[in-house]
Protein backbone atom coordinates (compact mmCIF):
# COMPACT_ATOMS: atom_id res chain seq x y z
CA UNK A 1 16.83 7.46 9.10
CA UNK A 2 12.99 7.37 9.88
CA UNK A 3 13.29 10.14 11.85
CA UNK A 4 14.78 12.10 9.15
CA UNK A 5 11.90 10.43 6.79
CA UNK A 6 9.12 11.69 9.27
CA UNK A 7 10.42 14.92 9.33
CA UNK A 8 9.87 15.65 5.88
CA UNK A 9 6.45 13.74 5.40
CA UNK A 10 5.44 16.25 7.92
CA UNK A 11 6.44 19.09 5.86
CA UNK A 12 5.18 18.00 3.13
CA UNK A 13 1.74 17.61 4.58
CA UNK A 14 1.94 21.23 6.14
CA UNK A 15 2.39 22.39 2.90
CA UNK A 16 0.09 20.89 0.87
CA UNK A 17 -2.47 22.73 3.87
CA UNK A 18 -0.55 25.78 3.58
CA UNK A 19 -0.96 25.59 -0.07
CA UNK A 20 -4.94 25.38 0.26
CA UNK A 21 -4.79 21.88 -1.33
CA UNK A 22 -6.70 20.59 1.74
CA UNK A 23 -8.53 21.94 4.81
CA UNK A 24 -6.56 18.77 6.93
CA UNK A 25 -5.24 15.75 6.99
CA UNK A 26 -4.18 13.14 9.57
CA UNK A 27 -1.75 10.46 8.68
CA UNK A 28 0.18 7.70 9.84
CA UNK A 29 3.09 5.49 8.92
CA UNK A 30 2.32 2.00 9.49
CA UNK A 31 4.22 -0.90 10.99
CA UNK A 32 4.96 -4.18 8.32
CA UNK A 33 5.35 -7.68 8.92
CA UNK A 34 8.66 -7.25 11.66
CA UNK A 35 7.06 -4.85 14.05
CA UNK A 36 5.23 -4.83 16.35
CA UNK A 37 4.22 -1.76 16.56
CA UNK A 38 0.69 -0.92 13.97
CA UNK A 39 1.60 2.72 13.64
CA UNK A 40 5.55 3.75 13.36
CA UNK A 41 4.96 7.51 12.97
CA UNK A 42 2.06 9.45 12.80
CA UNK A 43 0.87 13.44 12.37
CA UNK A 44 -1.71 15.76 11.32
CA UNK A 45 -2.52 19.62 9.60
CA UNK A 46 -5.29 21.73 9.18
CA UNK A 47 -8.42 21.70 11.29
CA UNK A 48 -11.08 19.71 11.59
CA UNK A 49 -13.68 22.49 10.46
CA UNK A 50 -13.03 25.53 8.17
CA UNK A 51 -15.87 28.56 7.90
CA UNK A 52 -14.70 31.82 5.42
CA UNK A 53 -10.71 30.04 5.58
CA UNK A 54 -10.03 30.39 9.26
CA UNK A 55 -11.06 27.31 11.68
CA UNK A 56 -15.06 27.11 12.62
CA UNK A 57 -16.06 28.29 16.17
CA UNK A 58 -14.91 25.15 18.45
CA UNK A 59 -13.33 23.24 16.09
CA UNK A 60 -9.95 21.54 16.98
CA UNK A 61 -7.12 20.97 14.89
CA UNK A 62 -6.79 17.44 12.59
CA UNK A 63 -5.20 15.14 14.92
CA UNK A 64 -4.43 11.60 15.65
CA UNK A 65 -7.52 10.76 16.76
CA UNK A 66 -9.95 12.80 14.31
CA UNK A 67 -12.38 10.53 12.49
CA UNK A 68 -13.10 11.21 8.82
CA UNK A 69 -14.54 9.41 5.91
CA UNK A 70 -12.88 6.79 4.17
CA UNK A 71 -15.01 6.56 1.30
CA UNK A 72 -13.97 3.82 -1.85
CA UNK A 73 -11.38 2.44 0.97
CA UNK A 74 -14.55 1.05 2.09
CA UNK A 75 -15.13 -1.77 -1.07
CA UNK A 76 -12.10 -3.80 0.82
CA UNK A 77 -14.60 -4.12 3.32
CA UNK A 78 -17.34 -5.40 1.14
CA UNK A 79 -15.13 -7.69 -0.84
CA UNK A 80 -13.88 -9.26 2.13
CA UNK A 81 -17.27 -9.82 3.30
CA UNK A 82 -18.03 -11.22 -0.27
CA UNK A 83 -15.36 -13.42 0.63
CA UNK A 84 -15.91 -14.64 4.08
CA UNK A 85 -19.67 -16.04 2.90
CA UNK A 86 -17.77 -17.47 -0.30
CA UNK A 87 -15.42 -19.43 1.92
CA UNK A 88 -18.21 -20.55 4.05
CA UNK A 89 -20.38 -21.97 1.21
CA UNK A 90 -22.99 -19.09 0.86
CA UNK A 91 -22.20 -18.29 -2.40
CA UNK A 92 -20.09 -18.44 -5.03
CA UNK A 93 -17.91 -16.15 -6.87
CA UNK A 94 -18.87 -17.18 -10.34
CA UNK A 95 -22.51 -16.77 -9.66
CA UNK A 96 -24.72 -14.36 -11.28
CA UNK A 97 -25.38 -11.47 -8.84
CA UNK A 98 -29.49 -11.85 -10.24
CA UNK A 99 -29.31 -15.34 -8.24
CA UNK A 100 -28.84 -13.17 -4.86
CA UNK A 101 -30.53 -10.05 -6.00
CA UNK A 102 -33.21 -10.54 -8.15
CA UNK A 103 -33.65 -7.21 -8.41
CA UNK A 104 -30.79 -7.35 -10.84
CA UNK A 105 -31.96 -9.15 -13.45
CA UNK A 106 -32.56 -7.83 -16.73
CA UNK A 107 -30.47 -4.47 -15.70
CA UNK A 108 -27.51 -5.26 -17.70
CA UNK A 109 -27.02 -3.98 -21.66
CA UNK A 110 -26.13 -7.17 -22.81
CA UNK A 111 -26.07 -8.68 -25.95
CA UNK A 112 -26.18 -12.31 -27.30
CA UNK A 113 -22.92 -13.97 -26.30
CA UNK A 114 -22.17 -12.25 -23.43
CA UNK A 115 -21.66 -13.89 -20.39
CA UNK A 116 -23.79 -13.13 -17.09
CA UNK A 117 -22.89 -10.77 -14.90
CA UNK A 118 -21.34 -12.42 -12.07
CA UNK A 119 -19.96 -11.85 -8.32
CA UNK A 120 -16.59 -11.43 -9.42
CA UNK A 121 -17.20 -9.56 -12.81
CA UNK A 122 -18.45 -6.51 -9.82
CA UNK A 123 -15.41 -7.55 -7.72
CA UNK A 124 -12.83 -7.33 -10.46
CA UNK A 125 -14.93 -4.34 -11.86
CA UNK A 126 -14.40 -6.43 -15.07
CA UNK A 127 -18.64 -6.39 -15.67
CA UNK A 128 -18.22 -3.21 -18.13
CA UNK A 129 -20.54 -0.97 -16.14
CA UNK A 130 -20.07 2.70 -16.78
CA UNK A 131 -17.84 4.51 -14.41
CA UNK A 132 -20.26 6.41 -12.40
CA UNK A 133 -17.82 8.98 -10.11
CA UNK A 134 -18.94 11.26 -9.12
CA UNK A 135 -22.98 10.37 -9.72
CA UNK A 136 -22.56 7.36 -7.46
CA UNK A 137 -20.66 9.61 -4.49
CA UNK A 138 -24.28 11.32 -4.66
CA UNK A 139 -25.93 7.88 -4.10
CA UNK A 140 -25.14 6.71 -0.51
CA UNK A 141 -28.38 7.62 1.40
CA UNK A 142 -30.57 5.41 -1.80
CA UNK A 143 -32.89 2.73 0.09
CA UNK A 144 -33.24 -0.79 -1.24
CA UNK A 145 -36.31 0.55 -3.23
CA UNK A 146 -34.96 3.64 -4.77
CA UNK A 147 -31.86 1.28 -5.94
CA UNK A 148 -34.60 -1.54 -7.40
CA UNK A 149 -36.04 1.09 -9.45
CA UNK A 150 -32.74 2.63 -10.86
CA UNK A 151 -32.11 -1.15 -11.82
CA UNK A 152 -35.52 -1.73 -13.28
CA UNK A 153 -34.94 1.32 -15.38
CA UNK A 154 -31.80 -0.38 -17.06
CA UNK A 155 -27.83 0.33 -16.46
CA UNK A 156 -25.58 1.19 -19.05
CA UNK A 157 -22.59 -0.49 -20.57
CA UNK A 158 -18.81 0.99 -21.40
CA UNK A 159 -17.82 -2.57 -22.79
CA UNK A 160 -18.36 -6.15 -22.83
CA UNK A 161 -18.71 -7.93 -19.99
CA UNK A 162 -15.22 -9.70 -18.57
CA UNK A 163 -13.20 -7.95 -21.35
CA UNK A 164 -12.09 -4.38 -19.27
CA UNK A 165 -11.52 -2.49 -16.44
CA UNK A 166 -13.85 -0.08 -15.73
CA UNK A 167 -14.23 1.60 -12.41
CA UNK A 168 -17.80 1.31 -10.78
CA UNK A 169 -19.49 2.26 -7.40
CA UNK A 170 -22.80 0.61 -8.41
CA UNK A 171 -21.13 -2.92 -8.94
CA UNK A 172 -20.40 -2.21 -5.21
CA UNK A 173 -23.56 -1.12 -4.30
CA UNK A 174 -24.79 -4.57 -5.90
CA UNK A 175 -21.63 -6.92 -4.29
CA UNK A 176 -23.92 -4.69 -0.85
CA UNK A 177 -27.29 -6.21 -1.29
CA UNK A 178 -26.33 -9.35 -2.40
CA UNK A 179 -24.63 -9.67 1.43
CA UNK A 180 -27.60 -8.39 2.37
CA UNK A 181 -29.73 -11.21 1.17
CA UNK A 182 -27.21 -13.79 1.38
CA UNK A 183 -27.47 -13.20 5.47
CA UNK A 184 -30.82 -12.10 5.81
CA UNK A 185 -29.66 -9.22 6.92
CA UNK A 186 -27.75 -5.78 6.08
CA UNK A 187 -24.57 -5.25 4.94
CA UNK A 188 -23.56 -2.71 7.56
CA UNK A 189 -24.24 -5.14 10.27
CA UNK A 190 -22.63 -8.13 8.67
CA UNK A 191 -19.18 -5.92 7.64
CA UNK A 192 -19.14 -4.77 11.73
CA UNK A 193 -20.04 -8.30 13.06
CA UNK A 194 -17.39 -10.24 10.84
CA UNK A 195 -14.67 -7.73 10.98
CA UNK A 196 -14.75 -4.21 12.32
CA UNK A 197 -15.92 -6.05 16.00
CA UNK A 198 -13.68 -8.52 16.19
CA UNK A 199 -10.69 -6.38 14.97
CA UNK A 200 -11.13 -3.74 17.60
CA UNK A 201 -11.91 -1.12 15.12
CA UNK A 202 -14.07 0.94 17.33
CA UNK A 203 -13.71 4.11 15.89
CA UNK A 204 -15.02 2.70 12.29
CA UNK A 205 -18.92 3.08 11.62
CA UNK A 206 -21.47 3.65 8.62
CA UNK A 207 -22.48 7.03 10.28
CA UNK A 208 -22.48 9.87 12.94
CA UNK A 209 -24.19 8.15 14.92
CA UNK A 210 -21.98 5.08 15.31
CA UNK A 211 -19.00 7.16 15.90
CA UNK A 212 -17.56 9.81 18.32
CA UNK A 213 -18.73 12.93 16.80
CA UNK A 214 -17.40 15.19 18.74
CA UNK A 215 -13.89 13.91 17.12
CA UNK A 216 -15.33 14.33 13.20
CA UNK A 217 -14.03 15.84 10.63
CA UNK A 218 -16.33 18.17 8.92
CA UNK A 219 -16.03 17.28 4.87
CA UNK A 220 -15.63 20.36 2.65
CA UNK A 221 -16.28 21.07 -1.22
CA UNK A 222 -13.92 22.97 -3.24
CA UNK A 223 -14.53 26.21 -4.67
CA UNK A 224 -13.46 28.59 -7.08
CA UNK A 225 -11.10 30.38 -4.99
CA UNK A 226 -7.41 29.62 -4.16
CA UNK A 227 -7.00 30.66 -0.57
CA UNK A 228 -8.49 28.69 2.21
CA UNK A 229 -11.34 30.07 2.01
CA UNK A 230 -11.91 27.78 -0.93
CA UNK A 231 -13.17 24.75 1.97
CA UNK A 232 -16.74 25.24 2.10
CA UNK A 233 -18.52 22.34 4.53
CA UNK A 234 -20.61 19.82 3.33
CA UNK A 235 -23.53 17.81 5.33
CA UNK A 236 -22.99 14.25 5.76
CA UNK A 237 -25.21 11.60 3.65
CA UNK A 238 -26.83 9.45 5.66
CA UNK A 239 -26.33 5.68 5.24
CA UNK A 240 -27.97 3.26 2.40
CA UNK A 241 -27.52 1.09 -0.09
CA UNK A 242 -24.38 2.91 -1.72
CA UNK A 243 -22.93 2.73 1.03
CA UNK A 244 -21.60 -0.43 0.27
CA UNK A 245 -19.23 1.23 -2.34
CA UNK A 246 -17.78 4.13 0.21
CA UNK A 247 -19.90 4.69 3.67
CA UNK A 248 -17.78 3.96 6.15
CA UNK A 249 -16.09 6.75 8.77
CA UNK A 250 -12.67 5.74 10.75
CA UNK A 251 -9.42 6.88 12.05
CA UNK A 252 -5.61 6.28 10.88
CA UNK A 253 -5.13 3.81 13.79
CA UNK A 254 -8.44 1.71 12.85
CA UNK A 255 -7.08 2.00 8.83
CA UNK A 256 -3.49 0.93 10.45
CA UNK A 257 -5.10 -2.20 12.19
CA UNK A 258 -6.99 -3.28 8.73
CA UNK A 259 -4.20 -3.00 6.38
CA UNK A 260 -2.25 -5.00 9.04
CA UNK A 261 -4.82 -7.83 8.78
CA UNK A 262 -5.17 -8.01 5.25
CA UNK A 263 -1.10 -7.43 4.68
CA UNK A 264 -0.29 -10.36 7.39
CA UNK A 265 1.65 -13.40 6.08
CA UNK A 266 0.26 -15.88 8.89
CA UNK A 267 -3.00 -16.84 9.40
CA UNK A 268 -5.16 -15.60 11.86
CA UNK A 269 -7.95 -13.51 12.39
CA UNK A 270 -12.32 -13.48 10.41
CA UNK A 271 -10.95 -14.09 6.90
CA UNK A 272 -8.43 -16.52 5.73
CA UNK A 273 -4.61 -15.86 5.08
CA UNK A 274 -5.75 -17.59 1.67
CA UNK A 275 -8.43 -15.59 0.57
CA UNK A 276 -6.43 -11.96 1.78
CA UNK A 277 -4.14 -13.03 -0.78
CA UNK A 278 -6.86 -13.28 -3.48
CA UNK A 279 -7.73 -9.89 -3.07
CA UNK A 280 -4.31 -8.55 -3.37
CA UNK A 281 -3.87 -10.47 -6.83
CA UNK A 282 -4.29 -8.73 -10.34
CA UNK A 283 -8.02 -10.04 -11.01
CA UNK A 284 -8.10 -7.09 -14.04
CA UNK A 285 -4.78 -5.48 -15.72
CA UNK A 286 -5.49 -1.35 -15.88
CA UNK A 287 -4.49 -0.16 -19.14
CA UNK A 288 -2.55 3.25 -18.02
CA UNK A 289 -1.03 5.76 -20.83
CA UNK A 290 2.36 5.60 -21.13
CA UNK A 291 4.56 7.97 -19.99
CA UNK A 292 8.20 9.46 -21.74
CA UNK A 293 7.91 6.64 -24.26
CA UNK A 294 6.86 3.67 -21.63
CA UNK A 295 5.29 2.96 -19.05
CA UNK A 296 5.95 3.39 -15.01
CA UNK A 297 4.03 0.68 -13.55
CA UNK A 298 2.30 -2.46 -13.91
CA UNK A 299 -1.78 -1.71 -12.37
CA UNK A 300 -4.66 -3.67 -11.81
CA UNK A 301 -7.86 -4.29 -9.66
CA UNK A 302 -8.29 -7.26 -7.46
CA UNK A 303 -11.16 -7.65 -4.80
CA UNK A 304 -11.63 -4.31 -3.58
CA UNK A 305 -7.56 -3.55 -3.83
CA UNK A 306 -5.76 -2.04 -6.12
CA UNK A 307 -2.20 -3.90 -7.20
CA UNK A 308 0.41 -1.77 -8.65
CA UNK A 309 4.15 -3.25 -9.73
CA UNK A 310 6.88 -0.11 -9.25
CA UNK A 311 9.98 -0.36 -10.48
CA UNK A 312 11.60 1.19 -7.36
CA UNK A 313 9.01 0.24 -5.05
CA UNK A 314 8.18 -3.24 -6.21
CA UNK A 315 4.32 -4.50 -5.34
CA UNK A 316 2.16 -2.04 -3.80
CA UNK A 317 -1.34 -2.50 -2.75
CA UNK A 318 -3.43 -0.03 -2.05
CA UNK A 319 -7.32 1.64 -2.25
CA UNK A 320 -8.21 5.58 -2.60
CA UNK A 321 -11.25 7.02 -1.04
CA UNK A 322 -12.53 10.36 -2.90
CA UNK A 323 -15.96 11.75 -1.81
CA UNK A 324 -17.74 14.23 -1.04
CA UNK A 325 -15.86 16.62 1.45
CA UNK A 326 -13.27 14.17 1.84
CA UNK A 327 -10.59 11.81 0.12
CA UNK A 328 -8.45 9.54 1.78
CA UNK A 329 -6.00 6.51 0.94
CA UNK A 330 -4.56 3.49 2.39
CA UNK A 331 -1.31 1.47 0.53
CA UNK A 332 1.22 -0.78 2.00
CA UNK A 333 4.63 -2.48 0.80
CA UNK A 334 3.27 -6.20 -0.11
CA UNK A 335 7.19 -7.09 0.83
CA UNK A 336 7.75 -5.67 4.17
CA UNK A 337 4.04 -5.08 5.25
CA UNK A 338 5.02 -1.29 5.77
CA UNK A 339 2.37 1.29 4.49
CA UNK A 340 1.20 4.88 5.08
CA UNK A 341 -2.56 6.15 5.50
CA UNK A 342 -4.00 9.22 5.44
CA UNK A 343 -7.48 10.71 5.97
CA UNK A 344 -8.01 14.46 4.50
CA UNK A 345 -11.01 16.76 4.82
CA UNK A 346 -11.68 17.94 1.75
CA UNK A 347 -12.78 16.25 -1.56
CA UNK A 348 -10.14 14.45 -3.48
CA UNK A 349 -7.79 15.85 -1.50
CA UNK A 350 -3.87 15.20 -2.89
CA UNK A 351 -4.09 11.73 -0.11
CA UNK A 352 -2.67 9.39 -2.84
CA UNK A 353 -0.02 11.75 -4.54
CA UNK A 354 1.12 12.66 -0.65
CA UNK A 355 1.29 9.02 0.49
CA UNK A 356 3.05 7.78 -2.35
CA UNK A 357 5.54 10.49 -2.01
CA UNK A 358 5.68 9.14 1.99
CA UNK A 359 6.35 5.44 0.85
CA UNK A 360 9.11 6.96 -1.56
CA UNK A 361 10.50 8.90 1.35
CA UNK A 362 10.79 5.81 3.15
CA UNK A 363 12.54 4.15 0.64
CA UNK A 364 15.61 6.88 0.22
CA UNK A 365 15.76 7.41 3.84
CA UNK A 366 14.96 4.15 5.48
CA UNK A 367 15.50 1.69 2.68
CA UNK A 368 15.73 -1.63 5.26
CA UNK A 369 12.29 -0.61 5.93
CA UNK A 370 10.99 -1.37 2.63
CA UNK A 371 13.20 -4.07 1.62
CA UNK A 372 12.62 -7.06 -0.89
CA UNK A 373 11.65 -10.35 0.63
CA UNK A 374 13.94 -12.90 -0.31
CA UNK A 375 13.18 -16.47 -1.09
CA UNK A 376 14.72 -19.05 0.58
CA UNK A 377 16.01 -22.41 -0.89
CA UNK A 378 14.19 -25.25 -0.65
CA UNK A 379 16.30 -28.12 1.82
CA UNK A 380 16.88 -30.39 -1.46
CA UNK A 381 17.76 -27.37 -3.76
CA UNK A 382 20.70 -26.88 -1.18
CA UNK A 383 21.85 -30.06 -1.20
CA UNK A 384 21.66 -30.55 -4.97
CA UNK A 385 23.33 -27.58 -5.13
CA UNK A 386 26.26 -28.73 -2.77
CA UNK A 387 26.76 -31.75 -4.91
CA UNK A 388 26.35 -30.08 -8.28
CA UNK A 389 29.32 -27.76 -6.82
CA UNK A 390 31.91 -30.65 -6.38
CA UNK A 391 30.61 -32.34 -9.32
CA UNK A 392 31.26 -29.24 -12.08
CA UNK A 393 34.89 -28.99 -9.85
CA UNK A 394 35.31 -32.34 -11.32
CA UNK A 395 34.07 -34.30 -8.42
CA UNK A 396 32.41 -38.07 -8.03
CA UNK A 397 29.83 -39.01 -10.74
CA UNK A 398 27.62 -40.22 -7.69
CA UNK A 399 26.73 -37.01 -7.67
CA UNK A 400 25.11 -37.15 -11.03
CA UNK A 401 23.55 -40.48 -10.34
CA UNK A 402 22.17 -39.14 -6.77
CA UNK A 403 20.94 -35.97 -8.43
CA UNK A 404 20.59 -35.44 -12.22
CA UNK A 405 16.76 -36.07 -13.10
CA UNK A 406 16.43 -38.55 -16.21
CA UNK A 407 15.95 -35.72 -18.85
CA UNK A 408 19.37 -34.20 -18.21
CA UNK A 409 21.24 -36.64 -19.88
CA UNK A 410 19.16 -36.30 -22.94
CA UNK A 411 19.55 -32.46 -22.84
CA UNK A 412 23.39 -32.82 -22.79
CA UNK A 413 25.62 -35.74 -22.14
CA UNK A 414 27.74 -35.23 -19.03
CA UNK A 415 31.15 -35.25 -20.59
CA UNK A 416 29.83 -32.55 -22.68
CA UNK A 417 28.60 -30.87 -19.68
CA UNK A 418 32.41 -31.16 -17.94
CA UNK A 419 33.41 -29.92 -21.28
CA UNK A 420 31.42 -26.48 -20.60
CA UNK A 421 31.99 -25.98 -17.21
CA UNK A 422 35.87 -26.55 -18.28
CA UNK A 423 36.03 -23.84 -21.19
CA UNK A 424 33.73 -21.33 -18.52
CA UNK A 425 36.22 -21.51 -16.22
CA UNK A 426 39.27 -21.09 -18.79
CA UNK A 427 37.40 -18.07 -19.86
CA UNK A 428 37.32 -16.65 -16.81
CA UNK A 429 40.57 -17.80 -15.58
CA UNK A 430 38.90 -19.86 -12.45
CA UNK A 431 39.31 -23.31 -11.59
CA UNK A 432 37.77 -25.77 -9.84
CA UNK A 433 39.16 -24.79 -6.51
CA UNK A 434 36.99 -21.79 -6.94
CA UNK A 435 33.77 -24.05 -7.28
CA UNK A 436 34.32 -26.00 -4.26
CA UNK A 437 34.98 -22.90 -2.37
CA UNK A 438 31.27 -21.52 -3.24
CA UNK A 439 28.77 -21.45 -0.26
CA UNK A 440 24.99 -21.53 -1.03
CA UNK A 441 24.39 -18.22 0.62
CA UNK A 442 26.51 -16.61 -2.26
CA UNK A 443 23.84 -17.70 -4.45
CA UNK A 444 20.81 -15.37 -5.74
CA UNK A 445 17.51 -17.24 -4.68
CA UNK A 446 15.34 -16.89 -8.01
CA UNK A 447 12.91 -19.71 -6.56
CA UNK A 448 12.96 -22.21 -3.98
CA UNK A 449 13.48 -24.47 -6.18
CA UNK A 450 15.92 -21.74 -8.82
CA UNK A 451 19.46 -20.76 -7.84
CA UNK A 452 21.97 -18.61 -9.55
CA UNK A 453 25.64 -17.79 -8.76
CA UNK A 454 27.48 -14.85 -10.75
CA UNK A 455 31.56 -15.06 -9.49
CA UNK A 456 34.16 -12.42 -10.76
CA UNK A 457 36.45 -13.76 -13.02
CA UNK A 458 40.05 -13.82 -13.04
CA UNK A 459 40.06 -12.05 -16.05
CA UNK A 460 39.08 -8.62 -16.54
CA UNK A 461 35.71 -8.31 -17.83
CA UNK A 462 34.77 -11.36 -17.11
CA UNK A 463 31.88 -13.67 -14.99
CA UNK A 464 31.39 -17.29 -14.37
CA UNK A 465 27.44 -18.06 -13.89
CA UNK A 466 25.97 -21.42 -12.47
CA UNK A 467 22.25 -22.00 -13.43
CA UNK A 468 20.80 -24.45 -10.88
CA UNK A 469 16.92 -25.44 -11.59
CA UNK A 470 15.21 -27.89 -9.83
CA UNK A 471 12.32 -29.85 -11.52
CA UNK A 472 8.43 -29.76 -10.33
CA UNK A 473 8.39 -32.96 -7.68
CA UNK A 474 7.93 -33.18 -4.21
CA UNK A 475 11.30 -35.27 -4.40
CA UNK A 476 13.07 -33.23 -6.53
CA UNK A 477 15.95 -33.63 -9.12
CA UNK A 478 18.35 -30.84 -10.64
CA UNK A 479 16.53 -30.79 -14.50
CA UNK A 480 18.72 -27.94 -15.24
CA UNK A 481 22.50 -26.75 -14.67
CA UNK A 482 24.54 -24.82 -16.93
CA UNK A 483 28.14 -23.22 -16.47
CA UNK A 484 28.79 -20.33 -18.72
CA UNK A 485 31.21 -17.40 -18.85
CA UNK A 486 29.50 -14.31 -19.15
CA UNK A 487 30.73 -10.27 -19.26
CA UNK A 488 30.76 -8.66 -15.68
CA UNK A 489 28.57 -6.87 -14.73
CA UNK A 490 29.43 -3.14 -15.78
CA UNK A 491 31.79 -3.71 -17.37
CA UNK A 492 32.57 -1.95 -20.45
CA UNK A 493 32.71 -3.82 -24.17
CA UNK A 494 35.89 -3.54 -25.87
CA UNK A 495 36.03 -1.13 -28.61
């Protein structure tokens, strides 16, 4: 039950406050692809302000409506922007970011043979620039000058270009000022006219100024000290050229709205359905340590989103934000479209670890919510399908004729083929009576174009499995269909 879900999210996010692991946090639970509603559940802990561990003069508590800092959540912003110009002909992905910044040439350690550093090496943060948290959280308020000269004086490298994964706020910073001079004019006001304007996100801005103070959270550093008087406050940076990596300020309903756009299966809206899948693609595999002998996910980087294959969970996309005074993440079920936000004040506060246990939640309590999408049969993969049915149950050869593609005869004659299906179903003590009585919907949907049936046998142990495969044109033909008796599943081998 969600409600039963919510319940415990909450405590779990009192208690990570109660345990001094953050000064507050504000989260929300957000609607996926069949609701309506952007925001399912939502909460908050803490206060917005903490002086000496008790709440500051005047401050309120974290709430609904609190605005914090998103930080690195921010780079979906930039990429999309990266991609908006791409799909309008600006630029391209593949060129070398010294083409739009010229600034940027000659920064790179590079050696003979490697290749340039390009818009999509930064993207992919495949370009083998040194991972710079937390210098580059120290960077925001750097001017166009100040981040010329750091270039002039040279950038280091962790590997070769296009060969790794390596995490970097100044390849950001870069994708930032090569928007800037690709519009002729500022990053800030290029992300807010293509995207934060016309997606209503009012409550999302590059600095205090832009937003509702009076409903900020105040960031906080952590200290030495394991009660809450640990949260010390932090001033704000104010915005530049970093900025592009991690600047901007916004609520759980304005981070509901965005991962709504970019999770949406239908197009609509300032960037294409087309390129919102792009940059929720594995661009650059993670190499992660493995764990008890293996590993527990599949992770990698893709335009300003991180991918990550669960075995329980299945595709999750996601982005943290960790900064200082505040740290923050965003991550939705690529599936159902159902995700969780939340916005803490207090530097790398436990966001990710406590939204990750939220999505789990979900899934033991509310497992509909979360569940697989399921492909759907192409029309002539049904109808092959129908006929392939009858014709294993020893049906017309005009099925055959209608529906085998050329190769199959080559791959097996069909009396050999009525042969197998014959001995399955001996094996399994079925008969062709069975067959006929087999529906498409019983089927397991691989593909559109892939179906698989698995049907008890008649004796113990036993399975009967139909391989249907479809081959690659437009007017397709069954290339593939094999009838073989199998063990059931779970059941036990014979001593």
């Amino acid at each position: 039950m969600l409600e039963k879900a919510v319940t415990a999210l909450s405590a779990l996010v009192e208690e990570a406050v109660a345990e001094s692991r953050t000064a507050g946090v504000s989260w929300a639970l957000i609607g996926g692809h069949a609701h309506e509603e952007a925001v399912l559940a939502h909460g908050a802990a803490g206060h917005r302000e903490l002086h000496g561990g008790a709440p500051a003069p005047g401050s309120a508590p974290m709430d609904r409506g609190t605005i914090s800092r998103i930080a690195s959540m921010t780079k979906s912003f930039t990429a999309a922007t990266v991609l908006a110009l791409r799909d309008e002909g600006a630029l391209r992905l593949d060129d070398p970011v010294a083409l739009h910044a010229p600034e940027a040439a000659g920064a790179f350690d590079q050696v003979p043979g490697d290749p340039e550093i390009t818009l999509r090496l930064l993207l992919t943060m495949s370009a083998g620039l040194v991972t710079d948290n937390p210098w580059g959280d120290r960077q925001e308020s750097l001017t166009r000058e100040q981040f010329a000269a750091v270039l002039a004086g040279g950038l280091g490298a962790a590997h070769r270009p296009g060969t790794a994964f390596e995490y970097s706020n100044t390849g950001y910073a870069l994708l930032g000022r090569v928007i800037d001079e690709v519009t002729g004019s500022d990053y800030t006001a290029e992300i807010r006219r293509r995207f934060l304007d016309p997606l209503g996100l009012a409550d999302t801005g590059w600095s205090a100024a832009e937003i509702d103070a009076s409903r900020l959270a105040t960031g906080h550093r952590v200290a030495d000290r394991a009660d809450a008087s640990r949260f010390e406050p932090v001033p704000l940076d104010s915005p530049g050229v970093y900025g592009a990596m991690a600047g901007l300020f916004s609520t759980v309903d304005d981070v509901a709205a965005w991962v709504r756009f970019l999770a949406a299966t239908k197009e609509g809206g300032p960037l294409s359905l087309a390129s919102r899948r792009e940059m929720q693609q594995i661009h650059r595999h993670q190499s992660l340590p493995a764990r008890d002998g293996g590993f527990d996910r599949i992770r990698g980087y893709g335009f300003g989103l991180v991918i990550e294959q669960f075995p329980d969970l299945g595709t999750v996309i996601s982005h943290s934000g960790g900064y200082p005074g505040y740290g923050s993440f965003m991550v939705w079920h690529r599936d159902s479209g159902v995700g969780v936000t939340m916005l803490a004040n207090s530097k790398y506060a436990p966001a990710t670890a406590l939204s990750m246990q939220a999505l789990r939640l979900l899934h033991a309590e509310v497992p509909q919510l979360l569940a697989p999408r399921v492909p759907v049969p192409a029309p002539r993969t049904e109808q092959a399908a129908a006929a392939m049915l009858d014709w294993l149950a020893g049906g017309p050869e005009e099925h055959a004729e209608r529906w085998f593609a050329d190769t199959m005869d080559l791959d097996a004659p069909r009396d050999e083929r009525r042969r197998r299906a014959a001995a399955a179903l001996e094996r399994t003590g079925l008969s062709g009576a069975d067959l006929r009585a087999l529906q498409i919907g019983e089927a397991e949907v691989l593909t559109p174009a892939q179906l698989r049936w698995s049907v008890p046998g008649a004796v113990e142990g036993t399975a009967l499995r139909i391989d249907l495969l479809m081959d690659p044109r437009r007017e397709a033909l069954v290339q593939q269909l094999e009838t073989t008796a199998v063990a059931e599943p779970g059941a036990q081998p014979k001593a």
